[in-house]
N, C-alpha and C. Protein backbone atom coordinates (compact mmCIF):
# COMPACT_ATOMS: atom_id res chain seq x y z
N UNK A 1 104.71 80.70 118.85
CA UNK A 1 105.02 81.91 118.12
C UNK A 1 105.57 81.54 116.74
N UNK A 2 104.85 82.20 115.48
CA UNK A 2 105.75 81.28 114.13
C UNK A 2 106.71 82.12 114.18
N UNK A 3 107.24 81.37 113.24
CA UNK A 3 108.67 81.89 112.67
C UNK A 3 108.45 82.98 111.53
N UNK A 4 109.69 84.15 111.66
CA UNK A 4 109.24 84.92 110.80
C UNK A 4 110.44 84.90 109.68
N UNK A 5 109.56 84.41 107.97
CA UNK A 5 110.73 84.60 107.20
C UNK A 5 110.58 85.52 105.85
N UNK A 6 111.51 85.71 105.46
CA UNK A 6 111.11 86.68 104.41
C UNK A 6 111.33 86.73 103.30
N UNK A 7 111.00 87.29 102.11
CA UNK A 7 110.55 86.96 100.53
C UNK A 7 110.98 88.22 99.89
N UNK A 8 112.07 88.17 99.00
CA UNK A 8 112.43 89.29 98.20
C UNK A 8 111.86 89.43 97.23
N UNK A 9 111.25 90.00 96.78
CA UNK A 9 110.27 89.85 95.73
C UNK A 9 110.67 91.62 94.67
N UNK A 10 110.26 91.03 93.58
CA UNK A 10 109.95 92.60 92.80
C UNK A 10 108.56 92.63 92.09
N UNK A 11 107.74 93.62 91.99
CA UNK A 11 106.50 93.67 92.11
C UNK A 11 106.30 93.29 90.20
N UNK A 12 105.46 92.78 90.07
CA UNK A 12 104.72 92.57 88.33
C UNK A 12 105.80 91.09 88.64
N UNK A 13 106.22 90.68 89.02
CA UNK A 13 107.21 88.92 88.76
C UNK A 13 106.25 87.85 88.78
N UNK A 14 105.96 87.05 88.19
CA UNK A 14 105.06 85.96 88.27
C UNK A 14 105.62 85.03 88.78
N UNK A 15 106.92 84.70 88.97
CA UNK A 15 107.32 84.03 89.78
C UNK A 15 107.43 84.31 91.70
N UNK A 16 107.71 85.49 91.84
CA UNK A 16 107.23 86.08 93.12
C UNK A 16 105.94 85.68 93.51
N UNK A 17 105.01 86.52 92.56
CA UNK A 17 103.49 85.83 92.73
C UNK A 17 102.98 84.58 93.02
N UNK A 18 103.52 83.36 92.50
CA UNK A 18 103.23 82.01 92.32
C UNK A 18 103.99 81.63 93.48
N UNK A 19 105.34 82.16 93.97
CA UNK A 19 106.06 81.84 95.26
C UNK A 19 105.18 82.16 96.58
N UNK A 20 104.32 83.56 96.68
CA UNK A 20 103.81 83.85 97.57
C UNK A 20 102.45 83.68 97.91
N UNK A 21 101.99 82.88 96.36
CA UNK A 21 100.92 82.18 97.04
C UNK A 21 101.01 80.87 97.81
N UNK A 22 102.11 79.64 97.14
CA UNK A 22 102.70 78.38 97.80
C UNK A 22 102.69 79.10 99.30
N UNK A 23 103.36 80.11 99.47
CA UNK A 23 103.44 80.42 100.89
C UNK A 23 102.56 80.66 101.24
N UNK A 24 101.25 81.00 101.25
CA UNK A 24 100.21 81.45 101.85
C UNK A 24 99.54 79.87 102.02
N UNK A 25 99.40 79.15 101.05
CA UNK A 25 98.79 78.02 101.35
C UNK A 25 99.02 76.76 102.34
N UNK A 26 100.67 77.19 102.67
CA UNK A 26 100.97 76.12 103.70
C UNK A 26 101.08 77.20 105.11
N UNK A 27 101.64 78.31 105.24
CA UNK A 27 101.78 79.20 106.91
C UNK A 27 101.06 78.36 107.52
N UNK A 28 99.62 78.76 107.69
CA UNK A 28 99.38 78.22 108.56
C UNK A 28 99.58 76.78 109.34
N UNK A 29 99.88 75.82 108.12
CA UNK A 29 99.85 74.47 108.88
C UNK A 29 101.58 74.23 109.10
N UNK A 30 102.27 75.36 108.72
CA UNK A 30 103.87 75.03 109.26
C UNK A 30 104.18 76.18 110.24
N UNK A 31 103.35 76.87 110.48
CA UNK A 31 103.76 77.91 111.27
C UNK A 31 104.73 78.87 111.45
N UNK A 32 104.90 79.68 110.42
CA UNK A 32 105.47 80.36 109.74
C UNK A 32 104.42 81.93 109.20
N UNK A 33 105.24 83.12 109.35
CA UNK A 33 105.01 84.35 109.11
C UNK A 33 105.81 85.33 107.52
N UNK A 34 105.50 85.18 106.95
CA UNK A 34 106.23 85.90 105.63
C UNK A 34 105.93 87.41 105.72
N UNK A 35 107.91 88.33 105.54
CA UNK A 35 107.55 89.18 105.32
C UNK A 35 107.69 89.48 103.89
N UNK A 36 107.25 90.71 102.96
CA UNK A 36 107.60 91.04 101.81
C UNK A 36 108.65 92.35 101.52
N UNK A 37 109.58 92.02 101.07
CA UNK A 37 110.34 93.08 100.66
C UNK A 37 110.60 92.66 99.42
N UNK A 38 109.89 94.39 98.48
CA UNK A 38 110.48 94.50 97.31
C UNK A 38 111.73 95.23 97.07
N UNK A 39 112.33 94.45 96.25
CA UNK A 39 113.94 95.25 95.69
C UNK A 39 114.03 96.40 95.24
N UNK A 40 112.79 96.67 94.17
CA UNK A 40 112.77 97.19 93.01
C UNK A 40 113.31 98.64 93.75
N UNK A 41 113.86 99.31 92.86
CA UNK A 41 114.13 100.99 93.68
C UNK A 41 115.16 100.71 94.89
N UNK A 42 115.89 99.65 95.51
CA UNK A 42 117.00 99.51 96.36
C UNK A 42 118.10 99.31 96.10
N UNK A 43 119.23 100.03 95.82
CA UNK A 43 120.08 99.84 95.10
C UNK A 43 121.02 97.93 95.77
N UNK A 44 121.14 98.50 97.10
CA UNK A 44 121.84 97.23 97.84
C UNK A 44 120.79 95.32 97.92
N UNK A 45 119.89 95.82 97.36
CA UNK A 45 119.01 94.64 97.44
C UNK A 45 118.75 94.29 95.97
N UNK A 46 118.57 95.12 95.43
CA UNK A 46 119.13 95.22 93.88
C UNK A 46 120.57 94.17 93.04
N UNK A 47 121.55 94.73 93.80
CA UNK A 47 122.54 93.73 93.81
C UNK A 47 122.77 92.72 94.23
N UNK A 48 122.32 92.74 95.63
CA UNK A 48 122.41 91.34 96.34
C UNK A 48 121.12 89.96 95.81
N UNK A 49 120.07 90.55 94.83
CA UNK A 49 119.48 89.31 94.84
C UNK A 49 118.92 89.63 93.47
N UNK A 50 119.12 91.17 92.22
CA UNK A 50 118.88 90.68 91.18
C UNK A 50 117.60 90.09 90.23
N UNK A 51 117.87 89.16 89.68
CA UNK A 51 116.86 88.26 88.72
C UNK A 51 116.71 87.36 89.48
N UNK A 52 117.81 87.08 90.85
CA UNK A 52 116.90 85.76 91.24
C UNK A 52 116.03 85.55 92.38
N UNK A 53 115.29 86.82 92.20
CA UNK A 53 114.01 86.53 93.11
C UNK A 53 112.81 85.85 92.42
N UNK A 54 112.09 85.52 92.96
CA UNK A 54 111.71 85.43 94.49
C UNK A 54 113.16 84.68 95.28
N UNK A 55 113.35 85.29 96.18
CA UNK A 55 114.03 84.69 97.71
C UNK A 55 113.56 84.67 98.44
N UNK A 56 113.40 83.31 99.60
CA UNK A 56 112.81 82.99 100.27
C UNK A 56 114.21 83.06 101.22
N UNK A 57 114.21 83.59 102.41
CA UNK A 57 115.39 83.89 103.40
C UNK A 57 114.97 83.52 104.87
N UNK A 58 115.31 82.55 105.60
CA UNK A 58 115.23 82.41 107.43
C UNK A 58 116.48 83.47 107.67
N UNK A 59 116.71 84.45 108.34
CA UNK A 59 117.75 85.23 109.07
C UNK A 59 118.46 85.32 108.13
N UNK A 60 119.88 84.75 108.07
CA UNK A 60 120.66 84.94 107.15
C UNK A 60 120.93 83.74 106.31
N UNK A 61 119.99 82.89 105.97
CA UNK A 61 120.20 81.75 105.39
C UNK A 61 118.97 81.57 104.31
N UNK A 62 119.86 81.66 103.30
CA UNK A 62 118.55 81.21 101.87
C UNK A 62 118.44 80.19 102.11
N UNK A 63 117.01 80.13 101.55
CA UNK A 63 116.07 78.83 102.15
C UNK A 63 115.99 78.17 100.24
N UNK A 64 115.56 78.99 99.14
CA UNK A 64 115.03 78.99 98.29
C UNK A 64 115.08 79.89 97.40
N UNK A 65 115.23 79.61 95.88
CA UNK A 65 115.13 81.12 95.09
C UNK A 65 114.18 80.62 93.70
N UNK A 66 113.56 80.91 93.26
CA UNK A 66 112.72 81.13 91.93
C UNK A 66 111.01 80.42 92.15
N UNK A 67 111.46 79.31 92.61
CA UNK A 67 110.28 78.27 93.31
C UNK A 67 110.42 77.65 94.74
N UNK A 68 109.40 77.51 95.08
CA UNK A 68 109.09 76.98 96.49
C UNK A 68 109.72 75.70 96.60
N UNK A 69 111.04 75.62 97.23
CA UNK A 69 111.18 74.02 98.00
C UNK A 69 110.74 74.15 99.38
N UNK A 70 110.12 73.15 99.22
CA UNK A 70 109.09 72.59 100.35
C UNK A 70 110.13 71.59 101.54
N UNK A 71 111.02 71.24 100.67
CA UNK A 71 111.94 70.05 101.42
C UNK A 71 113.33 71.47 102.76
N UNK A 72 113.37 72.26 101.44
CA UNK A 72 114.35 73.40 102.00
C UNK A 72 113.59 73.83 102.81
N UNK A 73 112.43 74.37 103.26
CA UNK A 73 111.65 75.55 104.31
C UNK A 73 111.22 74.21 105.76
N UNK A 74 110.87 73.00 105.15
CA UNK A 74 110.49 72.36 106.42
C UNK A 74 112.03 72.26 107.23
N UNK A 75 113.13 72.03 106.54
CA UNK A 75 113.87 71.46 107.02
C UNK A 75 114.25 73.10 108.02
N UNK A 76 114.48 74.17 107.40
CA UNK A 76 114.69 75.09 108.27
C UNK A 76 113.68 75.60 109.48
N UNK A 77 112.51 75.03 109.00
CA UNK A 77 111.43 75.08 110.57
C UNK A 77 111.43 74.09 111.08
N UNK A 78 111.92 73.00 111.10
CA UNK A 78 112.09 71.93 112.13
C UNK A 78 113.29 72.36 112.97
C-alpha cells in the first residue's frame, strides 16, 4: 500500500509545478501517493505555509519546501 503524502501548492507557481512533476517521476518506483492541496483562498493554510510552497509534508512532518530533496522523502519512506 504506498504511502500517502502531500504537497501544498498554489496554483500558476512554477516552483509547485517543477516540484510535482519530480514527484510524478519517481511515485512509482518509491511507492508513494501525492495529494494536492492548494492554499490559495485558505486563510489557515495561507499562514501556515505562505511563499514557501511548494511543501512537501508525510503526516505532520515537512519533508521539503521550494525543491525536491530526494535524500529528505527517501529517508521518510524508508
Amino acid at each position: 500500500m504506498p504511502v500517502e503524502l502531500t504537497i501544498y501548492i498554489r496554483e500558476g507557481c512554477h516552483l509547485c509545478d517543477d516540484m510535482e512533476l519530480a514527484l510524478q517521476e519517481c511515485e512509482s518506483e518509491l511507492d508513494f501517493e501525492t495529494r494536492r492541496v492548494p492554499i490559495d483562498n485558505n486563510k489557515e493554510l495561507e499562514e501556515a505555509y505562505g511563499t514557501r510552497v511548494p511543501v512537501l509534508v508525510y503526516g505532520d512532518e515537512e519533508v521539503c519546501h521550494y525543491f525536491l530533496d530526494m535524500q529528505a522523502l527517501k529517508r521518510v519512506l524508508s
